[in-house]
Structures are given as C-alpha cells and as structure tokens.
C-alpha atoms as a PDB file:
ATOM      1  CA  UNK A   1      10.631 -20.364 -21.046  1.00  0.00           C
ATOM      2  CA  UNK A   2       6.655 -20.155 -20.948  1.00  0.00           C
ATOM      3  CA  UNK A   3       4.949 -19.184 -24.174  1.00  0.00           C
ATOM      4  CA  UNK A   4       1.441 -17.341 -24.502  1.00  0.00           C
ATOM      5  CA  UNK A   5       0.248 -16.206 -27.483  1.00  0.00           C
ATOM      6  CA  UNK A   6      -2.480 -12.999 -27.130  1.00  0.00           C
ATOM      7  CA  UNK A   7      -6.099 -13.304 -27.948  1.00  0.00           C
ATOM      8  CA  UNK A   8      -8.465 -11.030 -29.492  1.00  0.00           C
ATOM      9  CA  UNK A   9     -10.092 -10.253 -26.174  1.00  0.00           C
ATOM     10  CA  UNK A  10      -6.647  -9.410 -25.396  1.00  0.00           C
ATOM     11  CA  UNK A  11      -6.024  -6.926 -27.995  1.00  0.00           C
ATOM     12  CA  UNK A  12      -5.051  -3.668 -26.630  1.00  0.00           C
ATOM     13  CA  UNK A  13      -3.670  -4.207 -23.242  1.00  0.00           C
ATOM     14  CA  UNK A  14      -0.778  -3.036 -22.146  1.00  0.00           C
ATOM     15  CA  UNK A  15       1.919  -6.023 -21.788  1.00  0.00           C
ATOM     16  CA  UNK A  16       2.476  -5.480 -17.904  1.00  0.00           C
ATOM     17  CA  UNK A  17      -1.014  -5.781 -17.669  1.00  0.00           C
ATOM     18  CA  UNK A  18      -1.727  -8.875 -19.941  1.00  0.00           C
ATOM     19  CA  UNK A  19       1.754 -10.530 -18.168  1.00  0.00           C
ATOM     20  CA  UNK A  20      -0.375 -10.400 -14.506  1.00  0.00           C
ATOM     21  CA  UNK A  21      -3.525 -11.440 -16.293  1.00  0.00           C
ATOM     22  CA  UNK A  22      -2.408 -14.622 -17.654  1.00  0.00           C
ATOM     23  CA  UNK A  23       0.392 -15.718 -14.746  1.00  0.00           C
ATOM     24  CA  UNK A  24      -1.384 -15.323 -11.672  1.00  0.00           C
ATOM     25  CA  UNK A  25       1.886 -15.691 -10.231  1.00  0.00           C
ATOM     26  CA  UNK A  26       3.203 -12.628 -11.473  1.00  0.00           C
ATOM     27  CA  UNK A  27       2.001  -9.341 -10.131  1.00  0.00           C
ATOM     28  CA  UNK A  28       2.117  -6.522 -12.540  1.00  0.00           C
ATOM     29  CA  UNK A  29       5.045  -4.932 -10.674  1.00  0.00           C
ATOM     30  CA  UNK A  30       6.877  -7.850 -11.111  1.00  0.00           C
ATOM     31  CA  UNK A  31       6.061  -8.066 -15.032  1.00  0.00           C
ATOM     32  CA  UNK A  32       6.865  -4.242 -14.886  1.00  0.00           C
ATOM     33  CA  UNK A  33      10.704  -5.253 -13.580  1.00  0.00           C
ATOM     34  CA  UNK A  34      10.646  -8.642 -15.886  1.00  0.00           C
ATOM     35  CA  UNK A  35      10.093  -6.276 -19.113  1.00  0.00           C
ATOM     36  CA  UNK A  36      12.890  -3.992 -18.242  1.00  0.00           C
ATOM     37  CA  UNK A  37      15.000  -6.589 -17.460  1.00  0.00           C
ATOM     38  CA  UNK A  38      14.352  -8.586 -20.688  1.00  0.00           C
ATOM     39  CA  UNK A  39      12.865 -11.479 -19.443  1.00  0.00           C
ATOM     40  CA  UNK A  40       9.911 -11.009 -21.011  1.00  0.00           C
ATOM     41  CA  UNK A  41       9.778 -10.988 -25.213  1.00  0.00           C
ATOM     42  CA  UNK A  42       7.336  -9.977 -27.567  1.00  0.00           C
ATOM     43  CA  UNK A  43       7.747 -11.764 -31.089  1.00  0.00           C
ATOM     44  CA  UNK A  44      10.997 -12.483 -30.582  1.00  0.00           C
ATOM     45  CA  UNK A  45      11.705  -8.493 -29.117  1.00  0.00           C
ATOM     46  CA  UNK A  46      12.345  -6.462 -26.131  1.00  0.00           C
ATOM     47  CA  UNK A  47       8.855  -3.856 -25.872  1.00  0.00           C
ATOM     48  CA  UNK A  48       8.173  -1.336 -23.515  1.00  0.00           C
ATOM     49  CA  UNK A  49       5.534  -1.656 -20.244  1.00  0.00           C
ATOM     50  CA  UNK A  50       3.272   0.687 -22.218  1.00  0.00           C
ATOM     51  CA  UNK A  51       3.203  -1.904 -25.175  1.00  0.00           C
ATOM     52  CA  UNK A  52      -0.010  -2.566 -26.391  1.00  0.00           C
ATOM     53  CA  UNK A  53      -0.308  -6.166 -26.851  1.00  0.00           C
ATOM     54  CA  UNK A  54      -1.857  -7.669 -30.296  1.00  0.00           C
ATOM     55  CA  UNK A  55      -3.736 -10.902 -31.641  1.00  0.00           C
ATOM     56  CA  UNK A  56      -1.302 -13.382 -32.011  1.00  0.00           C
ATOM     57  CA  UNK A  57       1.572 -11.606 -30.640  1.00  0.00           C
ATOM     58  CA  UNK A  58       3.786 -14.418 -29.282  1.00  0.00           C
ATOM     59  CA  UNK A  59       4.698 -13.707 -25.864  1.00  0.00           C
ATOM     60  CA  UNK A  60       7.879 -15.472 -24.036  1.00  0.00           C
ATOM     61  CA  UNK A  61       8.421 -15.410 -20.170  1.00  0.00           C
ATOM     62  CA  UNK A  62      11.543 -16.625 -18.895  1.00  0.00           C
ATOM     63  CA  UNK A  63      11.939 -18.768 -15.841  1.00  0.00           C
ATOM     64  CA  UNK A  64      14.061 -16.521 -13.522  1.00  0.00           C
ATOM     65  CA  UNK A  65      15.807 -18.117 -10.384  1.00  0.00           C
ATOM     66  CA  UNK A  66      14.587 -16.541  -7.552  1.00  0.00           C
ATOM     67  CA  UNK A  67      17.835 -14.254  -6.111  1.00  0.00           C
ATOM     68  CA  UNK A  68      18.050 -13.280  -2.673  1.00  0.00           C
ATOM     69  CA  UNK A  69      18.295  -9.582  -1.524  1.00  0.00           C
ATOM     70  CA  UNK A  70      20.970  -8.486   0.270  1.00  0.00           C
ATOM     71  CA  UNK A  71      19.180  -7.835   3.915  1.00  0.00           C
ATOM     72  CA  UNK A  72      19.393  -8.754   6.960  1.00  0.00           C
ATOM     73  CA  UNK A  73      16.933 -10.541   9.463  1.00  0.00           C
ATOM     74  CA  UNK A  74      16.964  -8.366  12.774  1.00  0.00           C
ATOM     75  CA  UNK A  75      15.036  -9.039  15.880  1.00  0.00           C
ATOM     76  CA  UNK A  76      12.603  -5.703  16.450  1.00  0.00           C
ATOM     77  CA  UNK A  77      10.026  -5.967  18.785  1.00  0.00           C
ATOM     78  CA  UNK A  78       6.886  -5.948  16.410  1.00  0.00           C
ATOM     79  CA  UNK A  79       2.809  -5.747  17.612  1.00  0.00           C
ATOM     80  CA  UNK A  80       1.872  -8.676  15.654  1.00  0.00           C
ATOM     81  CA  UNK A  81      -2.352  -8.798  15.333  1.00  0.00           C
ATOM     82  CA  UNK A  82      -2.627 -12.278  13.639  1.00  0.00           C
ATOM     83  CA  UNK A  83      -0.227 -15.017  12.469  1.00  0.00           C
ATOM     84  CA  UNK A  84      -0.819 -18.608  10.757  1.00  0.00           C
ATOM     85  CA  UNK A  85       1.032 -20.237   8.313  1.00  0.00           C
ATOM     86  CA  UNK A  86      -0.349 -18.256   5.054  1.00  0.00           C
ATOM     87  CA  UNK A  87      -0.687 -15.002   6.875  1.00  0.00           C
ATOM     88  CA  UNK A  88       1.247 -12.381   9.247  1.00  0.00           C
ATOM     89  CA  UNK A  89      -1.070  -8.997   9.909  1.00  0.00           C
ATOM     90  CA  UNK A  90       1.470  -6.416  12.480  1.00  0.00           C
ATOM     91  CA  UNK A  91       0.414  -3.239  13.943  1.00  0.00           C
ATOM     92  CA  UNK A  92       3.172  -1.121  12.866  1.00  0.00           C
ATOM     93  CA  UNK A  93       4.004   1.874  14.647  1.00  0.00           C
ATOM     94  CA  UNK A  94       4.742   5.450  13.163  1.00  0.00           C
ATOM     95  CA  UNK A  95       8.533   6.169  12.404  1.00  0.00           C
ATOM     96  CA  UNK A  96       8.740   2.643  10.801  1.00  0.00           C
ATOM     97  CA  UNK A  97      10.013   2.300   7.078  1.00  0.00           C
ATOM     98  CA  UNK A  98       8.367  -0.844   5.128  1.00  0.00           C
ATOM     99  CA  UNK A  99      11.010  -1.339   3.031  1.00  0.00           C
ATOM    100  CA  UNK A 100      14.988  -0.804   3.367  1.00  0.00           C
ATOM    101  CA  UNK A 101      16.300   1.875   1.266  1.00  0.00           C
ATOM    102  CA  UNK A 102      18.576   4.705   1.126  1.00  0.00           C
ATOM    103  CA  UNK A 103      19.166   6.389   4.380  1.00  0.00           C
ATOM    104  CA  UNK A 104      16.870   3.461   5.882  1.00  0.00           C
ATOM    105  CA  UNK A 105      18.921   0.188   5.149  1.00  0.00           C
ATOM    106  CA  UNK A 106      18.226  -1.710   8.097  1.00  0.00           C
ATOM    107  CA  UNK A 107      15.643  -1.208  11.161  1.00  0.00           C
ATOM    108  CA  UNK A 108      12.643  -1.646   8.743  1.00  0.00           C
ATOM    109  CA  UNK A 109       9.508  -3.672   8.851  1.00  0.00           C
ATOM    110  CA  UNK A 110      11.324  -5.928   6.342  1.00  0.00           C
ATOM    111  CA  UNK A 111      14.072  -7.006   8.602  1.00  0.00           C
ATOM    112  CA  UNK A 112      11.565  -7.557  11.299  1.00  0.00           C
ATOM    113  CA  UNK A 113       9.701  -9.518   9.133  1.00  0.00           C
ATOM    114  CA  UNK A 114      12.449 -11.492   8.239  1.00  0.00           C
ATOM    115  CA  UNK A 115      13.667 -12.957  11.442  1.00  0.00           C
ATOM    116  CA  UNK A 116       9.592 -13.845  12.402  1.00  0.00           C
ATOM    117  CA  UNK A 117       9.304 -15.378   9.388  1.00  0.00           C
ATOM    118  CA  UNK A 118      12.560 -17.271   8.648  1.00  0.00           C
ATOM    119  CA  UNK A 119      13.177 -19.057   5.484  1.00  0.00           C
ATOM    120  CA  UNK A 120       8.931 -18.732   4.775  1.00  0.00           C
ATOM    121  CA  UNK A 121       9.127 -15.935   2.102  1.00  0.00           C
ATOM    122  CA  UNK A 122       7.432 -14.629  -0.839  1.00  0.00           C
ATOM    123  CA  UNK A 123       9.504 -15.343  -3.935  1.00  0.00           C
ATOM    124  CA  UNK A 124       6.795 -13.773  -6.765  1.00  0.00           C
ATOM    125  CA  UNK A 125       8.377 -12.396  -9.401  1.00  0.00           C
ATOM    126  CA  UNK A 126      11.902 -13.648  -9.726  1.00  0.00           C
ATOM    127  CA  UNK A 127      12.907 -12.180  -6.470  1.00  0.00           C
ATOM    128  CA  UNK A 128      12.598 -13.817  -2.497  1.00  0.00           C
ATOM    129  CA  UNK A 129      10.703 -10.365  -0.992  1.00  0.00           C
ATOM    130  CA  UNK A 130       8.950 -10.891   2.387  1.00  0.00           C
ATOM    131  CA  UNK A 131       5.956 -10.686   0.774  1.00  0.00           C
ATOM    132  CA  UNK A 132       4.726  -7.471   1.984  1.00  0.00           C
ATOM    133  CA  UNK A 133       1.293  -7.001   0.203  1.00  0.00           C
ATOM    134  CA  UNK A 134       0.302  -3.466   0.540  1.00  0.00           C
ATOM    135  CA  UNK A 135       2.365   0.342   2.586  1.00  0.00           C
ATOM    136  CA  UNK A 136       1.786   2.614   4.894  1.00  0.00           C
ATOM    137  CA  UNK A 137       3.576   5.249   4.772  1.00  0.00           C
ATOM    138  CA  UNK A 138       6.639   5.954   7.570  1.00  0.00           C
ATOM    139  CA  UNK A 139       4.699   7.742   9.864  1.00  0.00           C
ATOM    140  CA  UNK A 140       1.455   6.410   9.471  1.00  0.00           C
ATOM    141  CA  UNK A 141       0.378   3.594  12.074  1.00  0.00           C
ATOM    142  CA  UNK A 142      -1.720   0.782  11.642  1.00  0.00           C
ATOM    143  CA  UNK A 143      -2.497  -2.707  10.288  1.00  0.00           C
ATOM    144  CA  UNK A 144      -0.250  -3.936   7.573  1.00  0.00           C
ATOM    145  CA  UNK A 145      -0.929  -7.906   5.816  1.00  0.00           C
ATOM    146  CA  UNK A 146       2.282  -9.708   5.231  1.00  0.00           C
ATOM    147  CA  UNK A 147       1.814 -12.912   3.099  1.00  0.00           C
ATOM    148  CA  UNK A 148       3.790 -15.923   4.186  1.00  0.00           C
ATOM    149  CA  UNK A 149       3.943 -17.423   0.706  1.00  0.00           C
ATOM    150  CA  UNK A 150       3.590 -17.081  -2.982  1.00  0.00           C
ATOM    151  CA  UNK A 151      -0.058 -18.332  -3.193  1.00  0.00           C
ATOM    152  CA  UNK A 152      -1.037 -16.073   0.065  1.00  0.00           C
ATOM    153  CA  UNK A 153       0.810 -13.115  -1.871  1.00  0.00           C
ATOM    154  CA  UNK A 154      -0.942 -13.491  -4.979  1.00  0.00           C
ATOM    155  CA  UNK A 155      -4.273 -14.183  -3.731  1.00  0.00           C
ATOM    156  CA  UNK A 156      -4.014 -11.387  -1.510  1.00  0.00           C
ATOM    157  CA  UNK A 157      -2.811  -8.764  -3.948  1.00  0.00           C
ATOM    158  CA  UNK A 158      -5.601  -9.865  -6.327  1.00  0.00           C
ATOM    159  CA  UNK A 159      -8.325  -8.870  -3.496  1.00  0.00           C
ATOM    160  CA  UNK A 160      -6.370  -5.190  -2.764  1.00  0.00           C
ATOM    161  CA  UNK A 161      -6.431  -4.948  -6.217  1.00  0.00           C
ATOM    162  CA  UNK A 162     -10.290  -5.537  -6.888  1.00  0.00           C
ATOM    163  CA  UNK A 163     -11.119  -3.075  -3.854  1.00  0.00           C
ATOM    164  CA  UNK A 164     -12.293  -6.302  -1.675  1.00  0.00           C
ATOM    165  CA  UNK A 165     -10.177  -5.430   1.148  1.00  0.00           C
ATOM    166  CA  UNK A 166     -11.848  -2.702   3.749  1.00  0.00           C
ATOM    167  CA  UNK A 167      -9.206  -0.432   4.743  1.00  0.00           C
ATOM    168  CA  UNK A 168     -10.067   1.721   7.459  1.00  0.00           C
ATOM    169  CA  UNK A 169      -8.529   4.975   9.218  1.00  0.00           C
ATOM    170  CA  UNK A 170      -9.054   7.083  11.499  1.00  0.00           C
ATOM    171  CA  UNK A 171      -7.486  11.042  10.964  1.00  0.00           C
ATOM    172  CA  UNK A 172      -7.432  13.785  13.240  1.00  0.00           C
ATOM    173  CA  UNK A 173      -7.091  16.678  10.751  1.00  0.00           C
ATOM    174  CA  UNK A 174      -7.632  20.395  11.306  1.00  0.00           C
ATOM    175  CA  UNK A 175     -10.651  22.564  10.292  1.00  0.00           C
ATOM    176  CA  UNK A 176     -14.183  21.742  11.026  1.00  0.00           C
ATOM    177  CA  UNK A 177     -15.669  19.592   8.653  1.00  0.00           C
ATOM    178  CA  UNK A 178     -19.273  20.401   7.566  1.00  0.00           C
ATOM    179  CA  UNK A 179     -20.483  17.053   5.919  1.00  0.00           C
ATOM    180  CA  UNK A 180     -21.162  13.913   8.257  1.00  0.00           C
ATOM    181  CA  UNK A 181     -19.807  12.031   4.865  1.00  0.00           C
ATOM    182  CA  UNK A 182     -18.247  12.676   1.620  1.00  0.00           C
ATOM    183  CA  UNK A 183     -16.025  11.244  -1.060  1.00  0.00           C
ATOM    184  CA  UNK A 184     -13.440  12.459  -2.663  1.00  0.00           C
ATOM    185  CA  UNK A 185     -13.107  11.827  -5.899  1.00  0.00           C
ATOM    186  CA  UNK A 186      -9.865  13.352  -7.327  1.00  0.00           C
ATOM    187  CA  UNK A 187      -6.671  11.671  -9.334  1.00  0.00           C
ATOM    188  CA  UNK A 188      -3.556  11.866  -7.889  1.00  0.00           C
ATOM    189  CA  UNK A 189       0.128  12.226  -9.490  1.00  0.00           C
ATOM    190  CA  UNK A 190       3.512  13.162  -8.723  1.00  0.00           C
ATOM    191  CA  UNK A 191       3.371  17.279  -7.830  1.00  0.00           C
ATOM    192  CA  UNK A 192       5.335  19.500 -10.883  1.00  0.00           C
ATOM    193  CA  UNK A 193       6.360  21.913  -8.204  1.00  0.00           C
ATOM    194  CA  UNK A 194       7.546  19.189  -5.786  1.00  0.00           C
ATOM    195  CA  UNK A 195       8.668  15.928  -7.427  1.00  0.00           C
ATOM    196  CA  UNK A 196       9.172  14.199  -3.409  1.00  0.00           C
ATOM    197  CA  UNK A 197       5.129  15.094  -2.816  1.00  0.00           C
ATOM    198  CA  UNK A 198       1.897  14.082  -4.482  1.00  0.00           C
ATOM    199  CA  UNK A 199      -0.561  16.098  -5.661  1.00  0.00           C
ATOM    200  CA  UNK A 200      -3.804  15.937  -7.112  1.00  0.00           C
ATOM    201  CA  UNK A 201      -3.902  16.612 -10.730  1.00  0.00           C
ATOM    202  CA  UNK A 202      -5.573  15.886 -14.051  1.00  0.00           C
ATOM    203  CA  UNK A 203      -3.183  13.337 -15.558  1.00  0.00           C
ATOM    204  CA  UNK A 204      -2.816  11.392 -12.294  1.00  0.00           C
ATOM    205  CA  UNK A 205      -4.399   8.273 -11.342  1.00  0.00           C
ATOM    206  CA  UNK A 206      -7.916   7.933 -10.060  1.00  0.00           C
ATOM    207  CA  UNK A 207      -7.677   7.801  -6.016  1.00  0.00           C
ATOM    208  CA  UNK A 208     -11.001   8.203  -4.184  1.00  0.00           C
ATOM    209  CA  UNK A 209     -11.405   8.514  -0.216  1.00  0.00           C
ATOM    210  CA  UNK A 210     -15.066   8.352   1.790  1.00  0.00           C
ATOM    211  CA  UNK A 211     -14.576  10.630   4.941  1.00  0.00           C
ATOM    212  CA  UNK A 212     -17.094   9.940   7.512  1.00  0.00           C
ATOM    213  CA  UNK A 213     -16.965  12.289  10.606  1.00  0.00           C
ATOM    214  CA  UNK A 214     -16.635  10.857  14.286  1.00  0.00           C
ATOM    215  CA  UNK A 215     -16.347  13.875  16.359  1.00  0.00           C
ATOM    216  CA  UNK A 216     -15.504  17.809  15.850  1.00  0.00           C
ATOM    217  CA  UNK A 217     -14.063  19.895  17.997  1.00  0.00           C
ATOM    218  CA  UNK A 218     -12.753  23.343  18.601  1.00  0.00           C
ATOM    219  CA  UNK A 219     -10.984  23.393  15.789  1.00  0.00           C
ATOM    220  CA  UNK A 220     -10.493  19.963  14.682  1.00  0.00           C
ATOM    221  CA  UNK A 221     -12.213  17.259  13.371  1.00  0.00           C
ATOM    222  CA  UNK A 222     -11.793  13.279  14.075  1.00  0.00           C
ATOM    223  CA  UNK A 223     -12.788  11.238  11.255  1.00  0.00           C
ATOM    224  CA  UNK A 224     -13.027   7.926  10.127  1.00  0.00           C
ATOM    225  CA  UNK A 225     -11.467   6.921   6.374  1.00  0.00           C
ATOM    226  CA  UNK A 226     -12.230   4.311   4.184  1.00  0.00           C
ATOM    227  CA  UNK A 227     -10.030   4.048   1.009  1.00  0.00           C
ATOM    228  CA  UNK A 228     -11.233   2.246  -2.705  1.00  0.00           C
ATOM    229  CA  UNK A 229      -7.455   3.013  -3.949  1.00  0.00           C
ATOM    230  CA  UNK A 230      -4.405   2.759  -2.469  1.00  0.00           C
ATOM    231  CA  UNK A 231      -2.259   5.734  -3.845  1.00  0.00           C
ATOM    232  CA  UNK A 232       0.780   7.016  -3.050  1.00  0.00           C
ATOM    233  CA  UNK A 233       0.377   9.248   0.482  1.00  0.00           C
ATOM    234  CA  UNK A 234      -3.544   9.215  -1.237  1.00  0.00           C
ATOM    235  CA  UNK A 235      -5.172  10.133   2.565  1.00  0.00           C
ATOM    236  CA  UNK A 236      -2.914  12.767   3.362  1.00  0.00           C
ATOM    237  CA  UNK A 237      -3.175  14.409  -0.292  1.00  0.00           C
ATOM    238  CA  UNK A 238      -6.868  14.141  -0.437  1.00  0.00           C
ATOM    239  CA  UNK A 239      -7.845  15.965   3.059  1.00  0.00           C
ATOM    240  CA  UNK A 240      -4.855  18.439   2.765  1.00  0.00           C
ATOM    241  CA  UNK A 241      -6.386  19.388  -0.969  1.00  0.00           C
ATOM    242  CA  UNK A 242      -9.902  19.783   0.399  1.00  0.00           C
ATOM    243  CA  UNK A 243      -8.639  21.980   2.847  1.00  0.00           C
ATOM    244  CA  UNK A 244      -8.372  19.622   6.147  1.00  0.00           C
ATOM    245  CA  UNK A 245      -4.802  18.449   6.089  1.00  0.00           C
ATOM    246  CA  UNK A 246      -3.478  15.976   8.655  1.00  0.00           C
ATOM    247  CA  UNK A 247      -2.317  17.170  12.133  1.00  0.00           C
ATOM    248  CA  UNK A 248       1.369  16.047  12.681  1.00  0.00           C
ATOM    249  CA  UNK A 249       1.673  16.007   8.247  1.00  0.00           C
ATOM    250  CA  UNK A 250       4.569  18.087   8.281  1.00  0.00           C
ATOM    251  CA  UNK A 251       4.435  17.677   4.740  1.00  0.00           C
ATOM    252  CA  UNK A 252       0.399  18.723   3.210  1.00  0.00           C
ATOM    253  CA  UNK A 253       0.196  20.817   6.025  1.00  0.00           C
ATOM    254  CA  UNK A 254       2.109  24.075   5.618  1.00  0.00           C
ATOM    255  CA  UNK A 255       4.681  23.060   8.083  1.00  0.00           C
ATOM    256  CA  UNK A 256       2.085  23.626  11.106  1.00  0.00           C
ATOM    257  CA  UNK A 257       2.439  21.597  14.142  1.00  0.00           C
ATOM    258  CA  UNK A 258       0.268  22.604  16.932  1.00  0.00           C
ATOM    259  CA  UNK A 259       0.365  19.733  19.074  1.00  0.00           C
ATOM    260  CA  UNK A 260       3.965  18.810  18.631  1.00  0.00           C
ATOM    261  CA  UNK A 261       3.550  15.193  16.898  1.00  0.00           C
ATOM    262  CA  UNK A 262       6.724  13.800  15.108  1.00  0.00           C
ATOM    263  CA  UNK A 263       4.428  11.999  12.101  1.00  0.00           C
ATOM    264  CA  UNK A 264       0.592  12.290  11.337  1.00  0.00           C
ATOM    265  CA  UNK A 265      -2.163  12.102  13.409  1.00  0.00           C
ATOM    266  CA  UNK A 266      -3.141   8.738  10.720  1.00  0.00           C
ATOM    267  CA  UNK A 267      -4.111   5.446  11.959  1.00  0.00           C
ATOM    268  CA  UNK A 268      -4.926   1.819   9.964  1.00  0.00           C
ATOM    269  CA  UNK A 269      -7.590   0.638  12.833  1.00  0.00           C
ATOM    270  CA  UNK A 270      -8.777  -2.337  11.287  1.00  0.00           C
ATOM    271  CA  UNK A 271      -8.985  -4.655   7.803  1.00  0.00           C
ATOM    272  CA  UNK A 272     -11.124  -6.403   6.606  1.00  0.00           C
ATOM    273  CA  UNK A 273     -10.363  -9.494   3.675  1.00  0.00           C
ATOM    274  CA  UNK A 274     -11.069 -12.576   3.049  1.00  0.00           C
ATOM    275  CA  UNK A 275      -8.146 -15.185   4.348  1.00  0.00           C
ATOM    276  CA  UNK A 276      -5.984 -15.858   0.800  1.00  0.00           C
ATOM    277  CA  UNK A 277      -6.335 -19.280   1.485  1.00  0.00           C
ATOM    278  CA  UNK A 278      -9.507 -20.843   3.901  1.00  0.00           C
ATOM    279  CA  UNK A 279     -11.269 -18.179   2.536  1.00  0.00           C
ATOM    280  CA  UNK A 280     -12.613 -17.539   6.190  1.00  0.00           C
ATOM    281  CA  UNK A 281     -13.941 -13.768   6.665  1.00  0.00           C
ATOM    282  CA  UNK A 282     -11.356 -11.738   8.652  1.00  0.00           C
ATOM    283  CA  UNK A 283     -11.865  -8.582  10.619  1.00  0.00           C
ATOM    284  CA  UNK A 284      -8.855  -7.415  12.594  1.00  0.00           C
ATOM    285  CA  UNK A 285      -8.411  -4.219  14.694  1.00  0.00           C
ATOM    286  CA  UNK A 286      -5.772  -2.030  16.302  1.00  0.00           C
ATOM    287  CA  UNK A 287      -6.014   0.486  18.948  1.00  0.00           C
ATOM    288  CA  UNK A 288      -4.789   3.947  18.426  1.00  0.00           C
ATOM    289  CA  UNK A 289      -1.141   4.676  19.388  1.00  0.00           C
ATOM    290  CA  UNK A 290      -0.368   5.879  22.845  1.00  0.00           C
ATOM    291  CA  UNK A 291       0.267   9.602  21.679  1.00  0.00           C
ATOM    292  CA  UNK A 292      -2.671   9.733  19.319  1.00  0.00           C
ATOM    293  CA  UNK A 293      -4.798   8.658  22.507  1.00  0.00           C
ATOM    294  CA  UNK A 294      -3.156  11.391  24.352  1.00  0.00           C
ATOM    295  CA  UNK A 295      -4.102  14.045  22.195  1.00  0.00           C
ATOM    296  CA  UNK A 296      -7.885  13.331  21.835  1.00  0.00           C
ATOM    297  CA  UNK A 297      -8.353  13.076  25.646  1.00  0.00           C
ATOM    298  CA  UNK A 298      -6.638  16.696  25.433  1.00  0.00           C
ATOM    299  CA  UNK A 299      -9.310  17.916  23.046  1.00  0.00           C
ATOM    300  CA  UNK A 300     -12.046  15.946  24.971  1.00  0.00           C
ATOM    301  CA  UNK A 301     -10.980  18.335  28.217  1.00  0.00           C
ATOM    302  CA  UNK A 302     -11.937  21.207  26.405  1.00  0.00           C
END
C-alpha cells in the first residue's frame, strides 16, 4: 500500500488526474479503473474519478498483482515498420480491430501482438496489456506504436499526451476544399441522436485538426492531417462536420460510397516521437494501402 498525501499545488485536481501525476507508472486510465475498483482510497474512503482532491487528503494506492487477460497469442501476418527491445511500430491495415471485444474476440492487433512479442508485455496499471499506446480506428490504416515494456509505455503515453508526438494522415475526402490550410478547432462528444457516433458539440472535449491540402480534383480533395488531440473517430468527425467527410466513412458520410471502398479513404503515413528510452529522434513512414493507391491513380486519369 503506497501513501501520498496532496499538496496545496495539488488542491483541486481531480483524483484520476493527481493518481497519474504522482505515479508515473500509472496512466490515468488505469487510476480511472483502480478508483472504481477500490484500490485507490481517499482518507480512509472510496471517492469518485471526478473527486476533487484536497490539502492533506491522505491518499492510499494498493499494490495490485498484475492478472493476465484471457487472450490468446495468434500468428497474423503483421507489416511491422520498426522493432527493438523498448519499441514495436506496425503498419496496420484497414479491417483490423486494436483490441478484442465483443463480436471481435480474436483476430485483433492484440493477438498479433502477442505472439511477436511473447512474454515482453506492458503490465501498467494492475493488468499485463500489450502495451498498445495509442488507436486507430478499424478501418483506418496506418502506423500504430506498441511499447514493449512498462517504462516504454509510460514514457510514451506521457509524450502523446503532451502533443510531442507528430501524427500525420493523409484523407481523401469529398468536396473541394478552398483553403491550402486550416484548423479546426471544435470539441467533440458522444452524439445525443446517435450514442455509437461522435459528434461535435459544446460539452465535448477540445479536439483540434490542421488540414493542409495536397491535391484537388474533380470533385475531391487529397489532404494531408496533422492531429494535436487524439479523440475518439476525431478526423472523421471534424472533416464530415465541416462539410468534407471521408470517402469510404460509411458512417459521417451519409451512407455514400462512390468508389466502392469497404473502410475510409484514412491513412497514418508517418510518426514522429522521440524513442521512450535512447531518446533518439524517430521518423517512421508507411506507404498508402494498395486500394487507396488505386483510387488516386483513377482520379489522376481524369
């Protein structure tokens, strides 16, 4: 049982929040599931994520035994990018879950990850998790950083969450886009119409996307997208809202599917981070998918 006991700088943080602050071993989604579970006391008492912590509040963290998930390692060809012993960065391709759940137990990223990595997992937070740092969505492509270890995980989830890593995209979406750059600006929350989609909305989180464009066509427009958050589906919400959803986003785009594509026409090209541990500058890149390719040499006829 650790024991912290809050400052006045402290004063007014929320306890998930403080929790990550002061146990850099502890992400805040981990302190988030510690709470609930009741691992995690405040004066002697079970409080609530939201709880705003006060001076001289005693905090207790119990030691939890890291408990292995019930998954299984499976051998799926996987594009990896780069691989040392702190580090795995994979190009994942579109129809690939991240993480097993219902209706996707098995055939994910995870159990991939699993048999490449062996017994080297992440085991933050009280749970062994291949310590997948950051998403993409199912059927978005891309570059996705898998740490090796519990120092690699933490390290690495401190820089995503301080905006150090450069995430970049590249979108084919529909409409013609006027500016050669913009931001947008614009929180984003769970829809009230639709509680499966995102939407933006006042009481959401802040989210904001810089849109550069690459090349227009016809009736299209190629761009390149660089992201400061990472929100939930936060691309594809942000260009449908503006009026330029995704092609292939059978879900921000009114159901329209002109070229066919099963998934969105949304690629993670390249990262760049700092290594977690050698602190060595790292820029990795990966090509567009074979039926992404396809479809810009079709608009590139006309």
């Amino acid at each position: 049982m650790k024991e912290y006991i809050v400052k006045q700088e402290d004063v007014g943080r929320r306890l998930d929040s403080y929790i990550s602050s002061i146990n850099n071993e502890i992400t805040r989604t981990a302190a988030q599931r510690l709470i609930d579970e009741g691992h995690i006391l405040v004066n002697g008492k079970k409080q609530k994520v939201a709880y705003k912590v006060n001076v001289n509040d005693i905090i207790k963290i119990e030691e939890v035994e890291a408990k292995t998930i019930e998954l299984k390692a499976q051998e799926i060809p996987i594009d990896i990018v780069y691989e040392d012993k702190d580090i795995i960065v994979v190009n994942k391709p579109k129809g690939m879950v991240v993480h097993p759940a219902n209706g996707n137990p098995d055939g994910t990223l995870v159990n991939a990850i699993m048999a490449i990595c062996k017994d080297s997992l992440s085991g933050i937070g009280g749970e062994i998790r291949p310590g997948i740092v950051h998403r993409l969505d199912k059927d978005t492509s891309g570059l996705l950083i898998v740490a090796k270890n519990d120092m690699a995980h933490v390290k690495m989830s401190e820089q995503i969450k301080n905006h150090e890593v450069k995430k970049t995209y590249i979108a084919l979406v529909r409409g013609i886009v006027k500016e050669n750059e913009a931001t947008i600006d614009m929180p984003i929350g769970r829809s009230q119409s639709d509680r499966k989609k995102m939407a933006v909305t006042k009481n959401g989180k802040n989210a904001v996307t810089h849109i550069k464009v690459l090349k227009r066509y016809d009736k299209y427009t190629l761009l390149q997208v660089n992201i400061e958050t990472g929100r939930t589906h936060q691309i594809r919400v942000h260009l449908s809202h503006i009026g330029y959803p995704i092609i292939g986003d059978c879900v921000y785009s009114n159901g329209k599917n002109e070229f066919g594509v099963v998934g969105q026409c949304l690629h993670a090209k390249c990262l760049e981070f700092k290594h977690p541990i050698t602190k060595k500058e790292m820029k990795l890149e990966a090509p567009l998918p074979e039926y992404f390719e396809k479809i810009i040499k079709e608009l590139d006829k006309n």
